[in-house]
Protein backbone atom coordinates (compact mmCIF):
# COMPACT_ATOMS: atom_id res chain seq x y z
CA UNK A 1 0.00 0.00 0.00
CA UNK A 2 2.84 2.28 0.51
CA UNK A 3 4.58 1.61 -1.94
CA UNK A 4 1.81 2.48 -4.74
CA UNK A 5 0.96 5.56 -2.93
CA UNK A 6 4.92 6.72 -3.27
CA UNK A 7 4.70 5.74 -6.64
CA UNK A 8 1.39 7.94 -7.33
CA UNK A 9 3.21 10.76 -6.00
CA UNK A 10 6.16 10.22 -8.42
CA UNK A 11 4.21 10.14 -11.18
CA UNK A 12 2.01 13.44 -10.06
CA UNK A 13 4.86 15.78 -10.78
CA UNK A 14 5.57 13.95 -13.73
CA UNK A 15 4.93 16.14 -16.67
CA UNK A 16 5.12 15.94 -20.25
CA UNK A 17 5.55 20.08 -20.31
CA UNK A 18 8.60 20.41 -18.53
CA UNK A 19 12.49 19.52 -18.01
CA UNK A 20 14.90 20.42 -15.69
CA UNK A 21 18.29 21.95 -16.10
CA UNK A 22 20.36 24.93 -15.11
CA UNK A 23 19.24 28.26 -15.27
CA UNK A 24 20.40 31.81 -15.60
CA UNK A 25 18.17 32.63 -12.84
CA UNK A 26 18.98 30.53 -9.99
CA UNK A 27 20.61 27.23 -9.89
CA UNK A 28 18.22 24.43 -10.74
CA UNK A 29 15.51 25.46 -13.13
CA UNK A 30 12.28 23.91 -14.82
CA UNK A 31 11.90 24.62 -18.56
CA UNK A 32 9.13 23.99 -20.98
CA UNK A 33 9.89 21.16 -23.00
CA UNK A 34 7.47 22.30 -25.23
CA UNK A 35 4.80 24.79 -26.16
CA UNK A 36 2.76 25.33 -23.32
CA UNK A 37 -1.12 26.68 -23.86
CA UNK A 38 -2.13 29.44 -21.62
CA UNK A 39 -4.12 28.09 -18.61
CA UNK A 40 -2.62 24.74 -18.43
CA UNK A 41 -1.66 22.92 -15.22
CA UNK A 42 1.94 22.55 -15.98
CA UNK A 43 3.20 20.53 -12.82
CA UNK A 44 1.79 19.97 -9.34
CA UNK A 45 4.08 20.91 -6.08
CA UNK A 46 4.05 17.97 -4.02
CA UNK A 47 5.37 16.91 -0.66
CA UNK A 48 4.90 16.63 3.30
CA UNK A 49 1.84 18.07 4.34
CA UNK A 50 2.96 19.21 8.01
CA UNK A 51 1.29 21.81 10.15
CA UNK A 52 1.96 25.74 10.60
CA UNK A 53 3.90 25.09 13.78
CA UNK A 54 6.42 22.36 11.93
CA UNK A 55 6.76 24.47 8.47
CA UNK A 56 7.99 27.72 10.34
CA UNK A 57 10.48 24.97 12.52
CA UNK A 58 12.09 23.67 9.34
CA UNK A 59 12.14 26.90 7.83
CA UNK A 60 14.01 28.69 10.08
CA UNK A 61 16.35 25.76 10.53
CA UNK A 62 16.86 25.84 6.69
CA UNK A 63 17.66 29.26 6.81
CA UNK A 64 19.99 28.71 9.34
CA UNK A 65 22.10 26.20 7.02
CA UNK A 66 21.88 27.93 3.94
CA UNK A 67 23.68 30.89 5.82
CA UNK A 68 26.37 28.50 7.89
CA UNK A 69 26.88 26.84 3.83
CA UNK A 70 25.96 29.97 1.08
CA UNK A 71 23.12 27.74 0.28
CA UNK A 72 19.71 28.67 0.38
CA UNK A 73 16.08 26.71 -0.89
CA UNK A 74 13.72 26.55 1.63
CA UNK A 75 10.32 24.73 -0.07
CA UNK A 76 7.99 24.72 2.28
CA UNK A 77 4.71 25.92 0.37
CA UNK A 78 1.46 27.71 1.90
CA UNK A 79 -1.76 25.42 1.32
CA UNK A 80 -4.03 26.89 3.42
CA UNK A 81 -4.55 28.55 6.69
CA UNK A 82 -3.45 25.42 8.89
CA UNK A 83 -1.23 23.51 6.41
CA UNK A 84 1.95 23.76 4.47
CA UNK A 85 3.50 21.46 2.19
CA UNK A 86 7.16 20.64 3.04
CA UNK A 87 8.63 20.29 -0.94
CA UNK A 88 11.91 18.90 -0.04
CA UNK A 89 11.12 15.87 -1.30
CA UNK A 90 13.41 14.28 -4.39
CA UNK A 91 10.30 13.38 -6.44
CA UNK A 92 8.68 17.33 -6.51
CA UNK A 93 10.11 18.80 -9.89
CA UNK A 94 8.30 22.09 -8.59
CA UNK A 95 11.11 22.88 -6.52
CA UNK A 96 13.24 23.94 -8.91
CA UNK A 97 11.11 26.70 -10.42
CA UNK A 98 12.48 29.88 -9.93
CA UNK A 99 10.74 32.87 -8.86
CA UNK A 100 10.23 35.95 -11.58
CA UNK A 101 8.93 39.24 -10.98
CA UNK A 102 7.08 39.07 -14.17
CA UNK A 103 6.03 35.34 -13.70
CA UNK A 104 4.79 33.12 -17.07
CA UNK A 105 2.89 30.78 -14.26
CA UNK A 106 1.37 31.29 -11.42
CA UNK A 107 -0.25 28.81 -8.10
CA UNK A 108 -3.67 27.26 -7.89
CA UNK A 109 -4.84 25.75 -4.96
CA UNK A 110 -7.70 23.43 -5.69
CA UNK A 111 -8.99 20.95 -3.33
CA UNK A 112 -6.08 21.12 -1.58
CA UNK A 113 -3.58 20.35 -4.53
CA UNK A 114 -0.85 23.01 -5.77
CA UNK A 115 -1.05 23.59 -9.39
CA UNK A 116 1.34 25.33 -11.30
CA UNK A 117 -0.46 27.14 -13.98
CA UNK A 118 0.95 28.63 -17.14
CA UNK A 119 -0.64 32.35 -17.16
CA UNK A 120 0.26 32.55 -20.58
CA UNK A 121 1.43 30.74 -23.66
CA UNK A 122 4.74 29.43 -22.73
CA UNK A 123 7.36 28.69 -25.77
CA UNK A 124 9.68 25.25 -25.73
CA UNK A 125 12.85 26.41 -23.94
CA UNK A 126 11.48 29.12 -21.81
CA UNK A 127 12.05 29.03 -17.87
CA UNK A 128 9.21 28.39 -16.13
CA UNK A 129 8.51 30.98 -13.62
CA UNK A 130 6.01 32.30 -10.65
CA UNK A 131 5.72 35.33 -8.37
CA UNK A 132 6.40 33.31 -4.78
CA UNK A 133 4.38 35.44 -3.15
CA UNK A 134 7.07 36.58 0.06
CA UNK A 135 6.35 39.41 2.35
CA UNK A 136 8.12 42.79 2.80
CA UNK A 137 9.41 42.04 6.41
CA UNK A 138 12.75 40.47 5.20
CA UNK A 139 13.11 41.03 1.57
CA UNK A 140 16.80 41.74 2.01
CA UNK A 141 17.05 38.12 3.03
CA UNK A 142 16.17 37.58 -0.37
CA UNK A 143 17.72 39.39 -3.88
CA UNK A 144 15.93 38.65 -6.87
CA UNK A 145 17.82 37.62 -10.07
CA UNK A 146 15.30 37.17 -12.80
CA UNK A 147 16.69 39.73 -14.88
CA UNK A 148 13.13 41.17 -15.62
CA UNK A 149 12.49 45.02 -17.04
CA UNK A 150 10.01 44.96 -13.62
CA UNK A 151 12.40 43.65 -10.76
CA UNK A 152 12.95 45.63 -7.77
CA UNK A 153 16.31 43.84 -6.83
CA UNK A 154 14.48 41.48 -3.96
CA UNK A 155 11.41 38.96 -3.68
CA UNK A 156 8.39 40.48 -2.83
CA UNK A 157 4.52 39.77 -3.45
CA UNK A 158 3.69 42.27 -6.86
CA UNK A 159 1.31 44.05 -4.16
CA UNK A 160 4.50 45.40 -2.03
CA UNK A 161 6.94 46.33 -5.06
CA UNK A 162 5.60 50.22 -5.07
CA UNK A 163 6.63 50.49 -1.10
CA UNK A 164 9.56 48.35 -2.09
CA UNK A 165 10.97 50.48 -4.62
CA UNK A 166 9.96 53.83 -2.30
CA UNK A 167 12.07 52.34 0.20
CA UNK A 168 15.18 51.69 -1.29
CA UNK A 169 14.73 55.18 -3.09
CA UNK A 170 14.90 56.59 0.30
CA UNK A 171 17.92 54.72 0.93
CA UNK A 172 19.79 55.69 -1.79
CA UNK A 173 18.76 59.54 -1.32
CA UNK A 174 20.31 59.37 2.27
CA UNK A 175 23.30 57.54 1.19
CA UNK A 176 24.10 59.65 -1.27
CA UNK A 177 23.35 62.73 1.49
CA UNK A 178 26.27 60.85 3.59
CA UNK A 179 28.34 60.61 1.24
């Protein structure tokens, strides 16, 4: 019984859209391994499904490694007001998608399932990407290196790139006042 539940969960992030390879943004990255049509459920993120609690535990020890190392990929995943799902897990291909601050995908949560989701027509070759969605509180914690014509330099929700940018244009102003 185990056993063909493991192997269900292999083959959910199995996906006839993508591939995975090194990327300009980031490391690891998921690609289109072909055309892509606008609205279709590229991949599902898969994994542990642990509590609130656990997810901010294993987070925060994460965090604590990837500074003690230089590494970094924490991929625990929001489901729902109680729940996370812990994506360290070898068979989740989701993983490895990078974050973009002008995303070709984005997350649907249905019936408590997380769907990637191309938001547009995706080309063969092209990165798969999504806005992850962090808050403001420690964006220096974490630069942003999609390269896009929108990026504010760190990974934040789209809603907090105006106070973002207002911020670090305050910064600048006094440095330059110091200087």
């Amino acid at each position: 019984m185990a056993t063909n539940k493991k192997r269900k969960r292999h083959a959910a992030t199995a996906s006839p859209y993508i591939e995975v390879r090194r990327s300009g943004i980031h490391g690891t990255g998921v690609f289109a391994a072909r055309d892509v049509p606008k609205g279709q459920r590229v991949v599902e993120y898969v994994g542990e499904k642990i509590g609130k609690v656990e997810a901010e535990r294993r987070s925060l020890a994460q965090i604590r490694r990837a500074r003690r190392s230089g590494g970094a990929s924490v991929f625990v995943f929001e489901l729902n007001s109680r729940h996370d799902i812990d994506g360290a897990v070898p068979w989740n291909t989701a993983r490895f998608i990078n974050h973009s601050c002008s995303p070709n995908c984005e997350v649907e949560i249905v019936r408590g399932r997380i769907w990637i989701v191309a938001r547009r027509r995706i080309r063969a070759g092209e990165e798969l990407t999504y806005d992850y969605g962090y808050d403001f509180d420690s964006f220096e914690e974490h630069p942003c290196r999609c390269g896009s014509r929108r990026c504010v330099g760190y990974i934040v929700r789209t809603a907090l790139r105006r106070r973002l940018r207002k911020v670090l244009a305050e910064r600048r102003h006094t440095d330059q006042l110091a200087a």
